[in-house]
C-alpha atoms as a PDB file:
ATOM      1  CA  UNK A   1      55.576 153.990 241.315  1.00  0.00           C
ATOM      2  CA  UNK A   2      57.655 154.236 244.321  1.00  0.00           C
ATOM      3  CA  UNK A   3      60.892 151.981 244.787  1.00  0.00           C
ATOM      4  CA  UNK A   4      59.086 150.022 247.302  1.00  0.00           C
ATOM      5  CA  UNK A   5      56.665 149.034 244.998  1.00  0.00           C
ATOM      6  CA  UNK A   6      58.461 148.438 241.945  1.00  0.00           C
ATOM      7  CA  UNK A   7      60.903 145.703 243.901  1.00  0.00           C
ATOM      8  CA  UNK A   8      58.064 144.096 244.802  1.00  0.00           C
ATOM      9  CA  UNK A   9      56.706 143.643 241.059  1.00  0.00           C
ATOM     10  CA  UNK A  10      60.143 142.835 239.753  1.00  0.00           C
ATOM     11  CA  UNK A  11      60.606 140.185 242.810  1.00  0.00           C
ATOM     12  CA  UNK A  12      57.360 138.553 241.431  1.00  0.00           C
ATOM     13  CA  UNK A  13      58.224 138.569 237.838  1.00  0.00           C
ATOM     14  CA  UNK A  14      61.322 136.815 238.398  1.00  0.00           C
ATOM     15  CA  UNK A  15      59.521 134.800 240.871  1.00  0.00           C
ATOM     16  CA  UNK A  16      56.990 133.957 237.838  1.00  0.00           C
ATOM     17  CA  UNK A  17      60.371 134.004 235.743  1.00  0.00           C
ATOM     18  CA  UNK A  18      61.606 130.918 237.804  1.00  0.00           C
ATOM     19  CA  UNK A  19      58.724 129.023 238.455  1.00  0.00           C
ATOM     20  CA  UNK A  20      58.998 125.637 236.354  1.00  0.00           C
ATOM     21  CA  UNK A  21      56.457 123.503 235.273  1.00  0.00           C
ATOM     22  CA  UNK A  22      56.964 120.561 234.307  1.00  0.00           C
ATOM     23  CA  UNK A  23      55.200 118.007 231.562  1.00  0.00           C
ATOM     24  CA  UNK A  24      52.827 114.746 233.301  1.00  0.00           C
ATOM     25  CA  UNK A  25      53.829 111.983 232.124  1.00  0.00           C
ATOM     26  CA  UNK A  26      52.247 109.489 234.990  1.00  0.00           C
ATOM     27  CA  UNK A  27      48.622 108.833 235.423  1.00  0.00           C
ATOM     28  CA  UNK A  28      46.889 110.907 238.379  1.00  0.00           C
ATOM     29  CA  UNK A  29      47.983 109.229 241.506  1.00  0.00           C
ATOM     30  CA  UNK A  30      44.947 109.736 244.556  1.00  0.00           C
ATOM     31  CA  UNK A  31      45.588 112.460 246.858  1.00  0.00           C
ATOM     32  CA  UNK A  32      47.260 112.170 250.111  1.00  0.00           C
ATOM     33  CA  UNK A  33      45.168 111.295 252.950  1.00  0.00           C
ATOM     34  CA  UNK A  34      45.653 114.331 255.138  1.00  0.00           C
ATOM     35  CA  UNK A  35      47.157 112.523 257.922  1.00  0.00           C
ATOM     36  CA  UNK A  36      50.260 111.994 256.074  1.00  0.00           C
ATOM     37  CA  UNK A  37      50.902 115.764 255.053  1.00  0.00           C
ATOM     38  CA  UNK A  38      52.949 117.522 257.784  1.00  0.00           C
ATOM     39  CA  UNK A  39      52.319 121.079 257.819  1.00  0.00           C
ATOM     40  CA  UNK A  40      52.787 123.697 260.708  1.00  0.00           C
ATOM     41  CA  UNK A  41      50.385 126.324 260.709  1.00  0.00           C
ATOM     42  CA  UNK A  42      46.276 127.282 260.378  1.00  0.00           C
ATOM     43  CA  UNK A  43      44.539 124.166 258.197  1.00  0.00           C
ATOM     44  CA  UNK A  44      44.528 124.518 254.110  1.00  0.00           C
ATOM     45  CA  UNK A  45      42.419 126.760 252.561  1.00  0.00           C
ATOM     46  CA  UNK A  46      41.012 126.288 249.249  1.00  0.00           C
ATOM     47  CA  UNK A  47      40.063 128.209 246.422  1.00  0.00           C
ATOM     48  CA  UNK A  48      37.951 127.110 243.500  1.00  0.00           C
ATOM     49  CA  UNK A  49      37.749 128.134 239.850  1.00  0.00           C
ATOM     50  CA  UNK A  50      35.015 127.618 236.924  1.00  0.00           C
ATOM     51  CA  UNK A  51      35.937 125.379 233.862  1.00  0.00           C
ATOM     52  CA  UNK A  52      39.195 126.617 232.177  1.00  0.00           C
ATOM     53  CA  UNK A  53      39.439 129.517 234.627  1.00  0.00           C
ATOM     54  CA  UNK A  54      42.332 131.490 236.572  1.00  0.00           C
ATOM     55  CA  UNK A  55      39.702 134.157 237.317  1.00  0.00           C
ATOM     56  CA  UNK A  56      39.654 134.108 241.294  1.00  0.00           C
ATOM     57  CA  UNK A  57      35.625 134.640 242.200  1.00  0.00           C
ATOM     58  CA  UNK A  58      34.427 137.298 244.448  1.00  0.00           C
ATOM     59  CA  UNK A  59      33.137 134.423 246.886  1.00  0.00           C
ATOM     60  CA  UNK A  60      36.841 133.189 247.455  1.00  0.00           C
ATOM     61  CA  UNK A  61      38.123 137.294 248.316  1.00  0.00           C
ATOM     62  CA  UNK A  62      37.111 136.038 251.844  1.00  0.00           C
ATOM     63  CA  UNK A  63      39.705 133.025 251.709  1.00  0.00           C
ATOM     64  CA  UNK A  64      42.315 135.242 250.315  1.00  0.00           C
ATOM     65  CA  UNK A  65      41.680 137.469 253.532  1.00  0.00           C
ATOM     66  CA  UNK A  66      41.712 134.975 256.086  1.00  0.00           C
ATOM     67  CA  UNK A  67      45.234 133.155 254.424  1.00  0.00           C
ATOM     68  CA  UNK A  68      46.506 136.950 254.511  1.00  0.00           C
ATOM     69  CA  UNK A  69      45.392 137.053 258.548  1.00  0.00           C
ATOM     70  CA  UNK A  70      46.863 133.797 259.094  1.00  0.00           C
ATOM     71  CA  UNK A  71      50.158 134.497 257.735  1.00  0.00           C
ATOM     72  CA  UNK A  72      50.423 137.799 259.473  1.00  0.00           C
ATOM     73  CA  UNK A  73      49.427 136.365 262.995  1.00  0.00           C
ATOM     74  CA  UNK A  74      51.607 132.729 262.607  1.00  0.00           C
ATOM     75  CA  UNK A  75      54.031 134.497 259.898  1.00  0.00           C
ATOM     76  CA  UNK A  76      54.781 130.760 259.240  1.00  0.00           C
ATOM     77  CA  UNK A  77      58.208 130.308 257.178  1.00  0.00           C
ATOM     78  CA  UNK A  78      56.753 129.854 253.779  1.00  0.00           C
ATOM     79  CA  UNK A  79      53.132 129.355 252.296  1.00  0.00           C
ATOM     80  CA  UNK A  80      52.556 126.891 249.660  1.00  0.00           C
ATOM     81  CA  UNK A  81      49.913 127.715 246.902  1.00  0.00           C
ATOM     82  CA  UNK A  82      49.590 124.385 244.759  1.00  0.00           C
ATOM     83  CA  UNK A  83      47.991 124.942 241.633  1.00  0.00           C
ATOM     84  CA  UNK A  84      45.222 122.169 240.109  1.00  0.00           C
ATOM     85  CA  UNK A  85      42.678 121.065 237.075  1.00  0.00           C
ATOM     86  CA  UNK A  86      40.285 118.535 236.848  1.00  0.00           C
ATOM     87  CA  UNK A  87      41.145 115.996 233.822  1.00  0.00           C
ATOM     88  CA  UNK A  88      38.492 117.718 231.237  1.00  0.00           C
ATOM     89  CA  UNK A  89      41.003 118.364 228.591  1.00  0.00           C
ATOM     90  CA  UNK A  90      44.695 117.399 227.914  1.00  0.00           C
ATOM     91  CA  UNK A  91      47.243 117.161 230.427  1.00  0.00           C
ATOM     92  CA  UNK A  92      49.884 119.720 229.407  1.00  0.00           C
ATOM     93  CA  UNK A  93      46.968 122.424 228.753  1.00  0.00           C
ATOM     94  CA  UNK A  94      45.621 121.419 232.524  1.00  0.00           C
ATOM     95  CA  UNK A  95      49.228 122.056 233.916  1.00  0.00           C
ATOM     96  CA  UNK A  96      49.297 125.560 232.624  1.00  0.00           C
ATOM     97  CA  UNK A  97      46.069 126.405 233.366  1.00  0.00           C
ATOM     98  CA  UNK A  98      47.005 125.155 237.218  1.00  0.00           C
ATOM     99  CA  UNK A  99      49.954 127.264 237.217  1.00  0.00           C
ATOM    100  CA  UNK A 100      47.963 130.754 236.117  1.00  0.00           C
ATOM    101  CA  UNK A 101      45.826 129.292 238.853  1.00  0.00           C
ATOM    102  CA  UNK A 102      48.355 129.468 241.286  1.00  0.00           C
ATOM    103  CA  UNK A 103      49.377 132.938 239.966  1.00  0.00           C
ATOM    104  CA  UNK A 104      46.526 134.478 240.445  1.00  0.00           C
ATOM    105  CA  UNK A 105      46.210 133.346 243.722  1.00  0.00           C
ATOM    106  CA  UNK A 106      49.767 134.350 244.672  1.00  0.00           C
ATOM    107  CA  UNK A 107      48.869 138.018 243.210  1.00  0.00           C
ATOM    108  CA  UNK A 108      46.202 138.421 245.119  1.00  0.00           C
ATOM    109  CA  UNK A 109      48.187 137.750 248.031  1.00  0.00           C
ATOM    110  CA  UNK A 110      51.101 140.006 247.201  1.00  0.00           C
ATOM    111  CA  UNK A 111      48.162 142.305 246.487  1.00  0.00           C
ATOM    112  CA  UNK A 112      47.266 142.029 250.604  1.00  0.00           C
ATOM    113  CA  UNK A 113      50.694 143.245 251.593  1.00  0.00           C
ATOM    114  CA  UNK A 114      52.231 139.682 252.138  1.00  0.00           C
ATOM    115  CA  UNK A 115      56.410 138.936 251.188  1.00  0.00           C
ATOM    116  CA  UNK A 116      56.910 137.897 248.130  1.00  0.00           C
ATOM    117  CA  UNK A 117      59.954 135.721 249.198  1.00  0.00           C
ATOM    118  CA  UNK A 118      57.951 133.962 251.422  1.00  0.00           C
ATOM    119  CA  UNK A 119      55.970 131.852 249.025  1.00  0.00           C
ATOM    120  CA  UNK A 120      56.307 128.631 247.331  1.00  0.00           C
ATOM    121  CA  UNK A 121      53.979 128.097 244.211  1.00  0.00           C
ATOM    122  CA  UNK A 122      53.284 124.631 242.786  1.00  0.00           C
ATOM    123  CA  UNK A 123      51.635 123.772 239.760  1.00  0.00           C
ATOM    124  CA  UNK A 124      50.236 119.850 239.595  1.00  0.00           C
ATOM    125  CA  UNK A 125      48.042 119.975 236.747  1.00  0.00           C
ATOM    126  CA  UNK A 126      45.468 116.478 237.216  1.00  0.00           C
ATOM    127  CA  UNK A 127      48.084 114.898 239.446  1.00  0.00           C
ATOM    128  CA  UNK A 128      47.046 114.362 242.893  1.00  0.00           C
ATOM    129  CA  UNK A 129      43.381 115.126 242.730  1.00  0.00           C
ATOM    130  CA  UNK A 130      41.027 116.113 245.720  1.00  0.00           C
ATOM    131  CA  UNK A 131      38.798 113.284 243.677  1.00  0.00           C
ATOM    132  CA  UNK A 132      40.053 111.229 241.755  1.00  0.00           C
ATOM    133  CA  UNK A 133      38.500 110.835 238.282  1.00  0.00           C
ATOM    134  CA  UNK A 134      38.533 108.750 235.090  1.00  0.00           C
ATOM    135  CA  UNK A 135      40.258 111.260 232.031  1.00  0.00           C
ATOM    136  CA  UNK A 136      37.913 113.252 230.319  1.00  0.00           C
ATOM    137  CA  UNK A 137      35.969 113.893 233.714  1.00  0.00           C
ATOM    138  CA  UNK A 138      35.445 117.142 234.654  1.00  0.00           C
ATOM    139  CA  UNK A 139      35.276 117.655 238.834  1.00  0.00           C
ATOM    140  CA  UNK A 140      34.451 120.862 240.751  1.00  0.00           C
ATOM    141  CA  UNK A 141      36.601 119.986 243.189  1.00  0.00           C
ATOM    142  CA  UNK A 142      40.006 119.736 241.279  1.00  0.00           C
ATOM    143  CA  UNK A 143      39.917 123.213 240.051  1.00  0.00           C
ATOM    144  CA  UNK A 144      41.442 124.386 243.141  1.00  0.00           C
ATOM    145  CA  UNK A 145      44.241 126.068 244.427  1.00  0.00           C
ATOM    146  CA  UNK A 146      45.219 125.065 248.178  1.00  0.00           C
ATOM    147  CA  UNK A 147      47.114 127.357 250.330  1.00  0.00           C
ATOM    148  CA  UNK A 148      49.331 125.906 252.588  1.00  0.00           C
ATOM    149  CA  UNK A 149      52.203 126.510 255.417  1.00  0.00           C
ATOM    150  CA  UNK A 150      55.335 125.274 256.229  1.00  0.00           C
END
């Protein structure tokens, strides 16, 4: 492994190192309506994952490509991946499982050559939901990571 390489890894294990998540405590609030996110950069893009999975699909390579392209042709100051799980099983098992969500979408980027100090990643859990839902509900939709820019 050449030095190049192994800062990189060690950069993202102490980025994984430092990332915090933290215990819900609140009922899922409904998402933000997107007019009141400010954001610089392309739109969000969205990646989806099967019932208790972190396991990016081949469909979704494609999205990881075209966040990769839009970072390297707006190389916006940081991009956001926020982590999320529907409410199909208990809330501090859906925060981890959005957080190795998140992970696996922020290897795959580090993967295509992008910084790792350019990234922020977010874990939410069932808070903020694309849909909101009842507990117990489980909702394609919320088993997402979104990739964002700032």
């Amino acid at each position: 492994m050449n030095l190049s390489c192994f800062v990189r890894h060690l950069a993202f294990i102490v980025l994984l190192g430092s990332t915090s998540a933290f215990a819900q405590t609140d009922p899922p609030s409904p998402a933000t309506p997107e007019s009141a996110k400010t954001q610089s950069g392309p739109a969000p893009l969205v990646i989806h994952f099967g019932t208790g999975s972190s396991t990016i699909l081949p469909k979704d390579r494609e999205v990881l490509d075209q966040a990769s392209r839009a970072f390297n042709e707006g190389k916006p100051q940081v991009m956001i991946v926020t982590g999320s799980a529907d409410r199909a099983g208990p809330p501090a098992q859906n925060l981890l499982l959005s957080q190795r969500r998140a992970t696996a979408v922020l290897k795959a980027l580090l993967d295509r050559g992008l910084p790792v100090d350019r990234f922020q990643v977010l874990a939410k859990g069932e808070t903020e939901l694309a849909v909101p839902t009842e507990e117990g509900i489980a909702e394609p939709e919320n088993r997402r990571v979104e990739i964002t820019w700032r």
